[in-house]
Structure formats: structure tokens, C-alpha cells
Protein backbone atom coordinates (compact mmCIF):
# COMPACT_ATOMS: atom_id res chain seq x y z
CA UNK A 1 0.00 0.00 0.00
CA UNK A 2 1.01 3.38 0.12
CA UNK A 3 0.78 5.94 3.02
CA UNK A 4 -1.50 8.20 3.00
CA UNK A 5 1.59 11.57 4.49
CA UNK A 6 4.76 11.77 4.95
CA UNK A 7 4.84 11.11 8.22
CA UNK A 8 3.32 7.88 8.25
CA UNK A 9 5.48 6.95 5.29
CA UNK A 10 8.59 8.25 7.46
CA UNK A 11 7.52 5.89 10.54
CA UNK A 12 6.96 3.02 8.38
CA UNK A 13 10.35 3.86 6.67
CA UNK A 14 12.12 4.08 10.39
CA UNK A 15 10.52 0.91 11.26
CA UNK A 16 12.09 -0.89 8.26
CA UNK A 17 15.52 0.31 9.12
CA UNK A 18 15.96 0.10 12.96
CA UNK A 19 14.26 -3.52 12.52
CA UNK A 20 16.40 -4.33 9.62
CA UNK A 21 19.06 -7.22 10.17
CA UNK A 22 22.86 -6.75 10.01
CA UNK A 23 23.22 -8.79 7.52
CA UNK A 24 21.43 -7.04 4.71
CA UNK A 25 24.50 -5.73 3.28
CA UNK A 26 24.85 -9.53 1.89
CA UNK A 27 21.97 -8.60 -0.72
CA UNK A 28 19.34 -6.29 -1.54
CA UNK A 29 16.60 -6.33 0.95
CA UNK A 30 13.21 -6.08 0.42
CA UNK A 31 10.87 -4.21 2.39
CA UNK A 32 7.22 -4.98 3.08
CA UNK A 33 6.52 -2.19 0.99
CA UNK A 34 5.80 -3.85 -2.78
CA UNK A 35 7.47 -0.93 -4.23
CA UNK A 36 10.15 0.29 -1.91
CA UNK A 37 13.56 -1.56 -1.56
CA UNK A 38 16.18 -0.84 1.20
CA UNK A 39 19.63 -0.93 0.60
CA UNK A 40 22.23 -0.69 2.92
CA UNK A 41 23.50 3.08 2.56
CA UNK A 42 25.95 3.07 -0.39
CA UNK A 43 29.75 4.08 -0.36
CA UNK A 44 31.41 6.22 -2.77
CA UNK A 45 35.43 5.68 -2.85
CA UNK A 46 35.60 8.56 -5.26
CA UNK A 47 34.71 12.15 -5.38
CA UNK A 48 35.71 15.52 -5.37
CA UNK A 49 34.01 17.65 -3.00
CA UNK A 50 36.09 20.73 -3.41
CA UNK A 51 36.99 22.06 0.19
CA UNK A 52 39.04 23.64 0.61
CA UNK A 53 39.98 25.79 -2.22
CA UNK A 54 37.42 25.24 -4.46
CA UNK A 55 34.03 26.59 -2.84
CA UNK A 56 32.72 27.76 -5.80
CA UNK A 57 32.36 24.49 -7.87
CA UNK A 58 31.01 22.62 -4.74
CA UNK A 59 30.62 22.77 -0.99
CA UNK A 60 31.10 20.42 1.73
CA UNK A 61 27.44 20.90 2.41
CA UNK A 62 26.16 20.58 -0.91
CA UNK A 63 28.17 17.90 -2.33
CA UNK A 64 27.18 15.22 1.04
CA UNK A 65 23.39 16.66 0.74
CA UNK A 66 24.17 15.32 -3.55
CA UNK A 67 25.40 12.36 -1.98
CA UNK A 68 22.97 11.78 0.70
CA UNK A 69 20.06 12.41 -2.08
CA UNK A 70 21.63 9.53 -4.42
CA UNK A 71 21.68 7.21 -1.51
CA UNK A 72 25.11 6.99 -0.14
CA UNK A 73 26.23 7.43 3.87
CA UNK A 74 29.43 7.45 2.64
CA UNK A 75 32.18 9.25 0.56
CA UNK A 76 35.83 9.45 -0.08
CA UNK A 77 36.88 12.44 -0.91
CA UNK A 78 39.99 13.54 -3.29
CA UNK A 79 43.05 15.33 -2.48
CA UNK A 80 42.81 17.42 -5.45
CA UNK A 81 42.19 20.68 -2.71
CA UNK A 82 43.83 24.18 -1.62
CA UNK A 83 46.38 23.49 0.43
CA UNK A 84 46.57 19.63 -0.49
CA UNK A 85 46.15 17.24 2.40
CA UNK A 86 50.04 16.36 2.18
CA UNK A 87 50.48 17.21 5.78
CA UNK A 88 48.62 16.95 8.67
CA UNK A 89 48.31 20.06 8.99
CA UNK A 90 46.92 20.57 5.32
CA UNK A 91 44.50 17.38 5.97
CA UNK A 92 43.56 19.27 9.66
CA UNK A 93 42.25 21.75 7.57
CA UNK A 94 39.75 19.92 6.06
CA UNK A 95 39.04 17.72 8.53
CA UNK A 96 37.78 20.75 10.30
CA UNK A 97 35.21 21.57 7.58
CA UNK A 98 33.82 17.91 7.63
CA UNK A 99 33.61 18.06 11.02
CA UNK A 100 31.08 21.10 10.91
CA UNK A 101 29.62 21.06 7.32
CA UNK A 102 29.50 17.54 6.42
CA UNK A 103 25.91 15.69 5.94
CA UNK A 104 27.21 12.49 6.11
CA UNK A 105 30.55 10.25 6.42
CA UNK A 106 33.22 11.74 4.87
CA UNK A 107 36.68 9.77 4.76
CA UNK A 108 39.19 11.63 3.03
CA UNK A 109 42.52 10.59 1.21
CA UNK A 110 45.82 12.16 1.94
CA UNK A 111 47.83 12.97 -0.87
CA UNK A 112 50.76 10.42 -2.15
CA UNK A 113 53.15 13.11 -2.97
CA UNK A 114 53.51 16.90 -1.60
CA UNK A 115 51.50 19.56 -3.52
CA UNK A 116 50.43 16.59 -5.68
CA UNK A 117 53.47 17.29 -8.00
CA UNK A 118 55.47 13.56 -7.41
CA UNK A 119 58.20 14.94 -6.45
CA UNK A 120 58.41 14.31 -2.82
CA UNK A 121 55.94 11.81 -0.75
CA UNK A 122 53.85 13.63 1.24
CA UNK A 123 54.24 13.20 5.20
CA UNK A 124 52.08 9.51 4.72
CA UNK A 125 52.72 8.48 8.70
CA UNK A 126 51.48 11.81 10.13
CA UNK A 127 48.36 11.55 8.76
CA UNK A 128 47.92 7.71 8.36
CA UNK A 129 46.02 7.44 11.16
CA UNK A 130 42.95 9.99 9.91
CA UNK A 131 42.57 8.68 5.93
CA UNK A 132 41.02 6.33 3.75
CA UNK A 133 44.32 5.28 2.09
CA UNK A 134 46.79 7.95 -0.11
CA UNK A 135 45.98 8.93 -3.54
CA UNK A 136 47.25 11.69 -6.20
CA UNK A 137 43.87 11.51 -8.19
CA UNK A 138 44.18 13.85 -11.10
CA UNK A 139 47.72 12.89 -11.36
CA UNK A 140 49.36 10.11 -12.35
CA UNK A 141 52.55 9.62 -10.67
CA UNK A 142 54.89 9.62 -13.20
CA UNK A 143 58.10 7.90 -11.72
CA UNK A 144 58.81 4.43 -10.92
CA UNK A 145 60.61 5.07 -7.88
CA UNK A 146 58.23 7.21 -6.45
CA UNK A 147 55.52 5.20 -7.10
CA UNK A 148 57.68 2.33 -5.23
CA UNK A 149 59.27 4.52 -2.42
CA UNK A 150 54.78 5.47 -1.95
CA UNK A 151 53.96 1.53 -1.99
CA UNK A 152 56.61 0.45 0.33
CA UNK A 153 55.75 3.45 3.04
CA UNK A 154 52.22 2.30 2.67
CA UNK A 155 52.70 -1.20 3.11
CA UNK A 156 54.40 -0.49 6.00
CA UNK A 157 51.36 2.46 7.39
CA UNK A 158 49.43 -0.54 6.56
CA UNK A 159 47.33 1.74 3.96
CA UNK A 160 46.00 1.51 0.32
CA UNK A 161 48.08 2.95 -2.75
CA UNK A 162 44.36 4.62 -4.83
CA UNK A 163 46.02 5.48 -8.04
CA UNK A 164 45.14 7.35 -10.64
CA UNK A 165 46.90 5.97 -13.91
CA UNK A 166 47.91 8.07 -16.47
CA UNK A 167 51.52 8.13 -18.34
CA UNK A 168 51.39 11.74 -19.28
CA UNK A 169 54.33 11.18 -22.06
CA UNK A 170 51.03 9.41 -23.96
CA UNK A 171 48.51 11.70 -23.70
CA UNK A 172 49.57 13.45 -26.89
CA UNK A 173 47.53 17.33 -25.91
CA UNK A 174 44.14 14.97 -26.13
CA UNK A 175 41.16 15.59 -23.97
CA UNK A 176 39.06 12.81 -25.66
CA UNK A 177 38.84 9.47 -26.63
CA UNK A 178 41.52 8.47 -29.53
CA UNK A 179 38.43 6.97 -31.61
CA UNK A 180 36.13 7.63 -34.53
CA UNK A 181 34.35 10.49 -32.97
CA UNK A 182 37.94 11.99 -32.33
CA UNK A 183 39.19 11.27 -35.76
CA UNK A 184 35.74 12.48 -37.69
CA UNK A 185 35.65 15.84 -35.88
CA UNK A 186 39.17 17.16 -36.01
CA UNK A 187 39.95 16.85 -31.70
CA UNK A 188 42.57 15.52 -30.45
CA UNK A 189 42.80 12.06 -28.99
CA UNK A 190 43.61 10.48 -25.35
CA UNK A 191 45.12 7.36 -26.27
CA UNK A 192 43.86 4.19 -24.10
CA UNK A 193 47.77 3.38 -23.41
CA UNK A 194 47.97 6.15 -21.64
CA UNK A 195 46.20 4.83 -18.85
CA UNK A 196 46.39 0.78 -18.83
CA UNK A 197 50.34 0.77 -19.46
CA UNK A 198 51.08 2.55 -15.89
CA UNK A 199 48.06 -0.01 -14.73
CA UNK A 200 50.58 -2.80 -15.70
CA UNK A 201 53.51 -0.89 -14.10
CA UNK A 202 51.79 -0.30 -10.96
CA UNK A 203 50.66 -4.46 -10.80
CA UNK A 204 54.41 -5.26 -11.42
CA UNK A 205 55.32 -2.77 -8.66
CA UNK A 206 52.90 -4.15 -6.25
CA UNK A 207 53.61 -7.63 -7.13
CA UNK A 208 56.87 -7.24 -6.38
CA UNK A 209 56.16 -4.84 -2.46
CA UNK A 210 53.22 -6.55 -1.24
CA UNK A 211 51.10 -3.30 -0.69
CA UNK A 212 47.19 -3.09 -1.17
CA UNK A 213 46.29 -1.09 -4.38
CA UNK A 214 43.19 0.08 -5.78
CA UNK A 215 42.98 1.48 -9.63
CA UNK A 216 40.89 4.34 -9.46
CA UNK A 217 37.85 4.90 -12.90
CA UNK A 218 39.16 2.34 -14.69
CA UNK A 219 38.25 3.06 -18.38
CA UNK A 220 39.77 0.51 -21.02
CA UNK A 221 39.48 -3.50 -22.25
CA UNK A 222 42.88 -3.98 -21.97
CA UNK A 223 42.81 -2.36 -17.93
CA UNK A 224 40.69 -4.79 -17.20
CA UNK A 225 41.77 -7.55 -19.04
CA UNK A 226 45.35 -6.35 -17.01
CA UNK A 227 43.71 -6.30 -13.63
CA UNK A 228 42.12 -9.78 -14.21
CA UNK A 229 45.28 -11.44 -14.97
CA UNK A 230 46.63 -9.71 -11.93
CA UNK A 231 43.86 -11.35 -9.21
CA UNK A 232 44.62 -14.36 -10.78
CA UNK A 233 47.83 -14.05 -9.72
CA UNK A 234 47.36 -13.04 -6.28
CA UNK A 235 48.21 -9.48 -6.54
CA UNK A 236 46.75 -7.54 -3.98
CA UNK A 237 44.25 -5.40 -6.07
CA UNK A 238 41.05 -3.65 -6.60
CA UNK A 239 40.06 -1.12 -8.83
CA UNK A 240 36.94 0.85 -10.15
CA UNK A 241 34.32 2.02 -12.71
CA UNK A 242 32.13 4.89 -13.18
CA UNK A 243 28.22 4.70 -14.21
CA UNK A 244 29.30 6.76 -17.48
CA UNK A 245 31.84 4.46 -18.55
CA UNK A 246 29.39 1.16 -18.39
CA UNK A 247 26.59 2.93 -20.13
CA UNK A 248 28.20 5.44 -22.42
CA UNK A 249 31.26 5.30 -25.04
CA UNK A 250 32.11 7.94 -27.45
CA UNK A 251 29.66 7.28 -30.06
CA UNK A 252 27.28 8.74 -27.32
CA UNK A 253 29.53 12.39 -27.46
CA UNK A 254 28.31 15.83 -28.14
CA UNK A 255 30.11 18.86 -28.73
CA UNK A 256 29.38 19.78 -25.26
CA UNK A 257 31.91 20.20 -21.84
CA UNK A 258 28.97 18.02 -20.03
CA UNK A 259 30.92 14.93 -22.47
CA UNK A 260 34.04 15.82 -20.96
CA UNK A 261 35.76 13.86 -18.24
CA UNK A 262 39.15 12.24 -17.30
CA UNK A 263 39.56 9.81 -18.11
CA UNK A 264 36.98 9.74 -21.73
CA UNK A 265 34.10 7.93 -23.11
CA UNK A 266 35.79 5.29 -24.92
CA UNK A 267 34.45 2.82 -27.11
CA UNK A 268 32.03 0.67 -27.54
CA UNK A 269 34.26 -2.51 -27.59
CA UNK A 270 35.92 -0.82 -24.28
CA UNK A 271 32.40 0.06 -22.64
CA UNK A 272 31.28 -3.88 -23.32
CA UNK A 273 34.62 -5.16 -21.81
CA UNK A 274 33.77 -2.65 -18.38
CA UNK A 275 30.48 -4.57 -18.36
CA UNK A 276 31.78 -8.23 -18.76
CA UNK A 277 34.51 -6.97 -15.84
CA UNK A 278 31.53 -5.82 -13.58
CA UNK A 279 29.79 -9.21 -14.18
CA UNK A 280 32.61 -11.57 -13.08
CA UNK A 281 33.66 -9.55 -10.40
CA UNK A 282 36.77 -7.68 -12.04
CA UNK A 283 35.72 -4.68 -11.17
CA UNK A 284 34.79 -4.40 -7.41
CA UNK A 285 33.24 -1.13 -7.27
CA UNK A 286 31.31 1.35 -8.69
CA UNK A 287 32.05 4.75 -7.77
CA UNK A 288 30.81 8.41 -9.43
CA UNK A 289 33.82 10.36 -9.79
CA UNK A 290 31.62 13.35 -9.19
CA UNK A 291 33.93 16.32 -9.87
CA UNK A 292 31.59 19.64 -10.04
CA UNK A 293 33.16 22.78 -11.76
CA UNK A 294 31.33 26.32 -12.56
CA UNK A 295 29.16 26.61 -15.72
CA UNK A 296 31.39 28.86 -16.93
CA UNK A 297 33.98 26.13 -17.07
CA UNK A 298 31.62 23.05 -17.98
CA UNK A 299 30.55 25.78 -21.21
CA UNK A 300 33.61 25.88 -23.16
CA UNK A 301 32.85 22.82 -25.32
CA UNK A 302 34.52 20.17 -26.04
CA UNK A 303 38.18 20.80 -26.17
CA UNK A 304 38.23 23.83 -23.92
CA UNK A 305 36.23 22.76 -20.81
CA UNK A 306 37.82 21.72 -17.45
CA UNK A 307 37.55 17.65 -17.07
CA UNK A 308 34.95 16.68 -14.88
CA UNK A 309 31.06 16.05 -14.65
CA UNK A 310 28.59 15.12 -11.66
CA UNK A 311 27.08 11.43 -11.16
CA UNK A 312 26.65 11.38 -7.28
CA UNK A 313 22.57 12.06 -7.30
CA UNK A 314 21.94 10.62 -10.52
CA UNK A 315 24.29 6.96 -10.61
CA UNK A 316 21.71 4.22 -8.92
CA UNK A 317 18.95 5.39 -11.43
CA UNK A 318 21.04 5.21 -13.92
CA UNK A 319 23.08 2.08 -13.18
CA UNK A 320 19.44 0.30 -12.72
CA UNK A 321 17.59 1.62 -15.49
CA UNK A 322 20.32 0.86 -18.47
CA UNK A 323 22.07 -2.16 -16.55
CA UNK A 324 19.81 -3.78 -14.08
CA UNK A 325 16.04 -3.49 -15.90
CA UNK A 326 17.08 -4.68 -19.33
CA UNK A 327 18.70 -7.95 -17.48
CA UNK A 328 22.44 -7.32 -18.39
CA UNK A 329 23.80 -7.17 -14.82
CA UNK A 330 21.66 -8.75 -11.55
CA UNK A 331 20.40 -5.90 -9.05
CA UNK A 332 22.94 -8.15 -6.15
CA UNK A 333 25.93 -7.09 -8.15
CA UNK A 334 25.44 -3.31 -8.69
CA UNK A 335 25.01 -3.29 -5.07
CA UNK A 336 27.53 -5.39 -3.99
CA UNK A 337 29.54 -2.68 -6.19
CA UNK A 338 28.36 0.53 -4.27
CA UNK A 339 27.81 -0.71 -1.15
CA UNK A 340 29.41 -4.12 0.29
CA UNK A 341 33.19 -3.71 -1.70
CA UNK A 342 33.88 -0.74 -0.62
CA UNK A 343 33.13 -1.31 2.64
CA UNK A 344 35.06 -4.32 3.03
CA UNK A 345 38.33 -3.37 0.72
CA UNK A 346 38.27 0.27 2.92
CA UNK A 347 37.50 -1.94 6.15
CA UNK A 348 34.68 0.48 7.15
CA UNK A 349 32.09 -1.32 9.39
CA UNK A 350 28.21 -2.43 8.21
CA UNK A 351 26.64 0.13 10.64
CA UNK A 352 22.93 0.97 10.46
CA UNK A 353 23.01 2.84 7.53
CA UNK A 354 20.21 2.19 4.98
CA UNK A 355 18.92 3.81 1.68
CA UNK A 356 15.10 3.26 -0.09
CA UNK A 357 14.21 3.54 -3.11
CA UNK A 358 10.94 3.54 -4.91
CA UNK A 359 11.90 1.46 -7.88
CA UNK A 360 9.18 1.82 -10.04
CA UNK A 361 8.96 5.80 -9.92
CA UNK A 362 10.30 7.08 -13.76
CA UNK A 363 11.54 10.99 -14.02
CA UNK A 364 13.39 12.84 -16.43
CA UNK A 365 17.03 13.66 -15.24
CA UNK A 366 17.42 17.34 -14.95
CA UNK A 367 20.43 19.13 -13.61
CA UNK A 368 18.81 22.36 -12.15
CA UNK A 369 17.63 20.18 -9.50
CA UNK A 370 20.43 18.78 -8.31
CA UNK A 371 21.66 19.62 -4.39
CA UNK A 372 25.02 19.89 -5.90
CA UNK A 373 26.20 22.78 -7.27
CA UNK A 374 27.45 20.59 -10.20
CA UNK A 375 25.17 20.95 -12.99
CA UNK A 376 27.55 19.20 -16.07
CA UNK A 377 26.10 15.63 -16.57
CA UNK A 378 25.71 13.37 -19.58
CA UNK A 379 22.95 12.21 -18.61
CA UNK A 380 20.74 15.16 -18.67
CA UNK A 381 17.30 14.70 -20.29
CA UNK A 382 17.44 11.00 -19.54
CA UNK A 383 14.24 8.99 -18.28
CA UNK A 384 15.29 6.73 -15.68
CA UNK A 385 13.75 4.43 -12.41
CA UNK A 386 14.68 5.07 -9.17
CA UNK A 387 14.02 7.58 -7.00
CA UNK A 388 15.78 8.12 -3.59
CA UNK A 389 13.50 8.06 -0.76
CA UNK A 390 15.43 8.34 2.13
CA UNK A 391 18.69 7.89 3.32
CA UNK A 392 19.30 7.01 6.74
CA UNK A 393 22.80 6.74 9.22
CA UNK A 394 21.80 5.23 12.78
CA UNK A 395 18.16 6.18 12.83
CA UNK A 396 18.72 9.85 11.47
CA UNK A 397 17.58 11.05 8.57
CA UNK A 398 20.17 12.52 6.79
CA UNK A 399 18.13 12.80 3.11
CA UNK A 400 14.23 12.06 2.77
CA UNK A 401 11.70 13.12 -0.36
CA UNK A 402 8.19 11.87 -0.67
CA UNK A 403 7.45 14.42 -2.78
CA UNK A 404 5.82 12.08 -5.79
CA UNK A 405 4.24 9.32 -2.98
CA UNK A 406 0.07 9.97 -3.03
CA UNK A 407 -2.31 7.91 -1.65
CA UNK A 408 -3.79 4.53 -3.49
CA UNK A 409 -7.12 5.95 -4.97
């Protein structure tokens, strides 16, 4: 049935979660409700949330209110800030604004190298203690010995190595896929190398030290055909995908910043191969890369605008409209991807932390209702299922909308 306000609909909701077992996280559960699931609150391992430095593409508060409206309790957030958290002291400074502004869990990274420049590894041990693992996401860090020197001092912190991959000596000035979309309108090409060939570096490095490692928006077939060899072998590795790279490729592209993002839509053959990896368990995770910029520097086009569009409100719906509903990955897996990986790879505990969502409910994706201040998304105009109901973190309602719910005439 369904309730006739939103407060009954809230009590019912409450009900559902405080009674809920512990062991939901396992697999979807659902409710009593015939049209409401609950799923334990979902974990992002990947996005940019802008403070400090960068207030004006995205706040602390509005980026976790995004978050908390697509359903996750969760987030890791990116060292790609003013001052970079290569220091405690640095970190302290954001740590500071979570602690007052943030709407939910917010686990930052620290920085692998200082001022993100890999140069010089950042102080790791300081700030061990108070991060999700070190990263220098944006950057790929270009030498072998400092990506060793990072992997041994993080083996030893007993922390995760989150790498962004990218061997800039490849990237040839591109900003787009090197494909047919690339090649039939005159812009210049990111070659696929560039990112799966420091993959396969990285693997033989951490092969060879022993330290956990986790591949950060993995785009290409041949990164995950890479990272599959490597868990066969016993390396110690995990990596991830974004909801833009398993349902778009770069025949999908407009001449339009919102198509922009690092790394690219590639192709189709590369967009089938991220599916296939998400099915047999490849890829562990699923996470957004939600990296909000201005409008002024999302309307440049193409070749001018920054890198970077928004996901965080907008990835469930889409992930279970284009993959789940049309039967090409089961509803257990997508989860298992945004909620029970990360969780276990990150070693964060199954707490009482619950999302619902009215599966059935269609809408229309548009941006100028997002929480975030991000407004850049591929997927705008899109009808998908899904809606967010509520999102939950030990009883408290941290996100709740029942604007579309009436009563059964």
C-alpha cells in the first residue's frame, strides 16, 4: 500500500531500518513495501568535494546533501584541494570543515606526494592514522621510484596505494577518446595506453612490495583484461568504474563540456569489456567520480572545458535503469559494487546505515535540481527508475523526499 503523508510513510520507513538485520548488506533487501527496496547506505570511494579551495564548484554541504540524495552514507573524498592534504596540517584543515559542514561520512585521502606534484611523498605516517588510504587523483605519478618509495611506506602504514593511472608522455595534448568520434571531428585524442600501461607498471610494482592497491575509474578493455590477470595471480588489487563508462562510449559524445571527463568515453568494444569486468567480479566497485566545476567552465565545449562532470545524485537510477532493468547485470551485483566492496576493501564497518528507493517511480534527469552545485552531466534529459526516498545513518535522517508518494485511490 502506500501511506496516506509523509509522516506515516517516514515511521513506516524508520521501522524498516531500525528492525532491519545486520546482515542485509549480503543482498538487496526487500521491504514490506511492494514498491520500496532498502539498501544498505551506499559508499562512494571517489569524489571531489572541493573544500578547501574550491568553494565555488562545490561545498562540503552541498556535495554530502548530492550524496545523501543519491543514496550513499558514505564518501571518499579527493586530495585534489587548496592546500593539499600532504600534511597533517593541510588534511587538519579539512578535517575541520567535515567536522562542521558535512551531511554524512566523509573519509578523506591524503595525498601520495607533496603539492600533488610527485616529487616528494607527502608526510604519509602523520596523517595515516585519519585517511582512507593515499591517492594523487588527477595525477598520475609519473616515476617508478616514487611510485615504489609510496607503496613500500604504505605497506608499511598498513594503507592503500588509490592510483590514478595516467603516463602523461602518452597523452599526446588529447582531452578525448583516440576513436572515430575523435578522428571524424578534427579533436585531439587520449590514447587508451595512456592509462592501462602505468596499470601494468603499478601491478608489477605491487607484485613485487606486497602493498594493497586500488585502480581508481578504470576506463579501457585492456585495464581490465590487465587487472584480471593480476587477481589471478594473487596481486593484492582492486580497482573501479564509473556509471558513465558502463553505459556510455564515445559514439554517445556531443560537442558539449557536459561529455568531458578524465579519463573519456571510450568505445564501444571498451564500454562492453567494463560490463563483462563488472559481471565476473573484475571490477569491485562502482564509484561516481563526481567532480563539479562552474558553468562557466563546464561551457567551453569540447576541447576547452575543465575535465569533470557530476554522477553522485543521478548513478543508482542510472546504473538500474540501463544495466539492471534490461537484465544485463543482476540488481545483487550493482550493489555489492556501491555498497558491500567498498566497505570491506576500505575496512569500514556495516553500521545501520540504509537507503530506499521507490523502484518503479520514472523521471526525467534534470540538472537544475540537483543539491550539488554541479550541474555538467551526460545524462541530462534521460528517463530513468529510481528515485531516492530516504537515506538514513543510525536512525537519522540525513536525506528524505516523498514528494511524488500519493495515496492509493
Amino acid at each position: 500500500m502506500f501511506f496516506q503523508n509523509d509522516q506515516m510513510m517516514r515511521e513506516n520507513l524508520i521501522h524498516s531500518l531500525s528492525t532491519a538485520s545486520a546482515s542485509i548488506p549480503v543482498s538487496p533487501f526487500l521491504s514490506s513495501f511492494s514498491k520500496y527496496v532498502v539498501f544498505p547506505g551506499f559508499i562512494d570511494v571517489h569524489v571531489h568535494l572541493r573544500e578547501p579551495g574550491y568553494f565555488y564548484k562545490e561545498r562540503m554541504e552541498t556535495g554530502t546533501a548530492a550524496a545523501a540524495a543519491g543514496g550513499y552514507t558514505g564518501v571518499m573524498s579527493m586530495p585534489n584541494l587548496d592546500p593539499v592534504p600532504d600534511s597533517l596540517a593541510h588534511l587538519n584543515v579539512q578535517r575541520e570543515i567535515i567536522a562542521k559542514k558535512a551531511v554524512i561520512a566523509v573519509h578523506p585521502y591524503g595525498s601520495i606526494t607533496k603539492g600533488q606534484k610527485g616529487e616528494q611523498l607527502s608526510d604519509m605516517a602523520d596523517m595515516a592514522p585519519y585517511v582512507a588510504g593515499f591517492s594523487d587523483d588527477g595525477r598520475g605519478v609519473q616515476s617508478d621510484e616514487m611510485m615504489r618509495a609510496a607503496m613500500t611506506e604504505a605497506k608499511r602504514l598498513g594503507k592503500i596505494i588509490v592510483a590514478h593511472c595516467e603516463d602523461n608522455s602518452l597523452l599526446f595534448g588529447g582531452y578525448i577518446h583516440d576513436g572515430a568520434y575523435a578522428k571524424a571531428h578534427g579533436h585531439r585524442g587520449i590514447s587508451s595506453a595512456s592509462e592501462y600501461k602505468q596499470i601494468a607498471r603499478d601491478l608489477a610494482l605491487c607484485k613485487e612490495i606486497g602493498c594493497a592497491y586500488h585502480v581508481c575509474h578504470i576506463s579501457t578493455k585492456e585495464s581490465v583484461d590487465i587487472i584480471r590477470r593480476a587477481k589471478a595471480e594473487g596481486v593484492n588489487v582492486t580497482c573501479e568504474t564509473a556509471p558513465h563508462y558502463l553505459i556510455l562510449d564515445d559514439t554517445c559524445l556531443e560537442e558539449d563540456g557536459r561529455f568531458k571527463m578524465n579519463p573519456p568515453l571510450r568505445s564501444p568494444e571498451d564500454r562492453e569489456a567494463l560490463v563483462c569486468g563488472l559481471i565476473d567480479g573484475t571490477i569491485d566497485m562502482i564509484a561516481t567520480d563526481h567532480a563539479p566545476h562552474s558553468a562557466e567552465e563546464k561551457g567551453r565545449g569540447l576541447e576547452k572545458s575543465l575535465m569533470g562532470i557530476v554522477g553522485i545524485e543521478t548513478a543508482f537510477a542510472c546504473l538500474y535503469t540501463y544495466l539492471v532493468k534490461p537484465g544485463r547485470v543482476p540488481l545483487e551485483r550493482v550493489i555489492d559494487a556501491l555498497a558491500v566492496r567498498p566497505r570491506e576493501r576500505f575496512s569500514l564497518p556495516f553500521n545501520n546505515e540504509y537507503t530506499v528507493f521507490d523502484l518503479e517511480s520514472e523521471y526525467e534527469i534534470d540538472p537544475d535540481t540537483f543539491l550539488s552545485l554541479g550541474r555538467a552531466t551526460p545524462f541530462k534529459g534521460h528517463r530513468v527508475f529510481g528515485k531516492c526516498l530516504l537515506t538514513a545513518i543510525d536512525g537519522r535522517i540525513v536525506y528524505h523526499n516523498f514528494d511524488h508518494i500519493t495515496e492509493d485511490k
